[in-house]
Protein backbone atom coordinates (compact mmCIF):
# COMPACT_ATOMS: atom_id res chain seq x y z
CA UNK A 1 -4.71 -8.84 -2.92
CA UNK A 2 -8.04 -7.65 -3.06
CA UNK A 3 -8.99 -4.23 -4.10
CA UNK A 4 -10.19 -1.95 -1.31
CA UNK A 5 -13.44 0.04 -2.00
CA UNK A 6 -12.08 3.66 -0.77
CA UNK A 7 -10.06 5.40 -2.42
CA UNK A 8 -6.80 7.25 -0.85
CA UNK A 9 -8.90 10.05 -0.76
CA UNK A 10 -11.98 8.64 1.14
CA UNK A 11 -9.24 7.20 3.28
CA UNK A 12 -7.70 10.17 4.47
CA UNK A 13 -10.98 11.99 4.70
CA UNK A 14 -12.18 9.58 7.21
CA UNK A 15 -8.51 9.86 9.29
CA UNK A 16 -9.27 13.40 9.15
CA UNK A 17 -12.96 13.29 10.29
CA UNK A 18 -11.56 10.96 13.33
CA UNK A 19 -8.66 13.45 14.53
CA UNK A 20 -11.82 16.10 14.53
CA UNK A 21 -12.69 14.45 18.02
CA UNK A 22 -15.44 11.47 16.12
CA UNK A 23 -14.56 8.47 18.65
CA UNK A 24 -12.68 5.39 16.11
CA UNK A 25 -15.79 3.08 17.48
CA UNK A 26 -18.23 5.52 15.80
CA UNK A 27 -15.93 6.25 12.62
CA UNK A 28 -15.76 2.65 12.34
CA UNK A 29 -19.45 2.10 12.52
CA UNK A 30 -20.53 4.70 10.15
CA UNK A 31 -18.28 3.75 7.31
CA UNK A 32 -18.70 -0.14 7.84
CA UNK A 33 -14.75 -0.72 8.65
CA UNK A 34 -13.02 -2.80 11.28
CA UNK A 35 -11.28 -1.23 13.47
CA UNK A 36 -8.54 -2.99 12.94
CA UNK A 37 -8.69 -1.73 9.17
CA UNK A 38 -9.08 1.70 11.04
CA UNK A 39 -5.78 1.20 12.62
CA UNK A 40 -3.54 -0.34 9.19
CA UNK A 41 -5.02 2.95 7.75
CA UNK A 42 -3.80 5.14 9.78
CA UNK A 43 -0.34 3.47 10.01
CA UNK A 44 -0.01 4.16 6.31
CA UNK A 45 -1.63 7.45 5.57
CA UNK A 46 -2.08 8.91 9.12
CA UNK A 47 -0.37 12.44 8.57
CA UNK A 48 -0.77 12.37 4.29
CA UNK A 49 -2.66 14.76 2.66
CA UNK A 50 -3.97 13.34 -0.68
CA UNK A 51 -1.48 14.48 -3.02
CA UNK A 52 1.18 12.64 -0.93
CA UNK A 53 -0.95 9.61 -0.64
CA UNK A 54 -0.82 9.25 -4.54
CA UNK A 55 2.55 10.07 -4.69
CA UNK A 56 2.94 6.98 -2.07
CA UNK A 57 1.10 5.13 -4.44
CA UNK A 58 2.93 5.67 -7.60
CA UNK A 59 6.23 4.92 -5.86
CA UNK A 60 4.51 1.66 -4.39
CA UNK A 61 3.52 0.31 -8.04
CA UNK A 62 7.00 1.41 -9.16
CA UNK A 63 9.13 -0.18 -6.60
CA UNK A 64 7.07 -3.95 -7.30
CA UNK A 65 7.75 -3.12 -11.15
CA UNK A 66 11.76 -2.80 -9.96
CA UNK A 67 11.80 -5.96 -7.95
CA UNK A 68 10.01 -8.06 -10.67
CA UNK A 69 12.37 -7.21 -13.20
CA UNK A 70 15.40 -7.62 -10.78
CA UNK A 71 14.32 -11.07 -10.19
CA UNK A 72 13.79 -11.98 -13.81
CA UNK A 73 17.33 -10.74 -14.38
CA UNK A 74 18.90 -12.65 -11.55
CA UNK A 75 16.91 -15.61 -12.58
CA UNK A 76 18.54 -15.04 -16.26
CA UNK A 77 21.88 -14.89 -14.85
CA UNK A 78 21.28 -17.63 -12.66
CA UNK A 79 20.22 -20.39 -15.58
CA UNK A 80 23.28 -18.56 -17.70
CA UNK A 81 25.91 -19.38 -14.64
CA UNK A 82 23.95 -23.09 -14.87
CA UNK A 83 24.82 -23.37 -18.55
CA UNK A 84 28.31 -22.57 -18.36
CA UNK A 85 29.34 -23.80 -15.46
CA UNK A 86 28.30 -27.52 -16.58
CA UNK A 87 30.36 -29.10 -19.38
């Protein structure tokens, strides 16, 4: 996935800016985004304030950290049920 270019704190200053009464078209224009980037942004962070949005983050990298290493154990007891179960 690539890397966006504003940080979680850029991001919620421009939500903010926008609920200040800027229209989304002119948001949009002056900070080069889509609006439909607009739109997934505000879905995730609309209502965050920044510390929130790192705590968000944190959680995010530690829940993929979780699921990798719950797959590589279910893989290992997967190829360890294989083993055994064949004579």
């Amino acid at each position: 996935m690539r890397k966006s270019r504003f940080t979680e704190e850029q991001i919620i200053a421009v939500l903010a800016e926008q609920e200040r009464g800027l229209s989304t078209a002119e948001m949009c224009r002056r900070h080069g985004v889509s609006q439909t980037t607009f739109y997934q942004w505000k879905a995730k962070f609309g209502g965050l304030n920044v510390s929130e949005a790192r705590r968000l983050k944190t959680l995010e990298a530690e829940n993929a950290r979780l699921k990798k290493l719950l797959a590589d154990a279910m893989l290992d007891n997967a190829v360890l049920k294989d083993l055994l179960g064949k004579p």
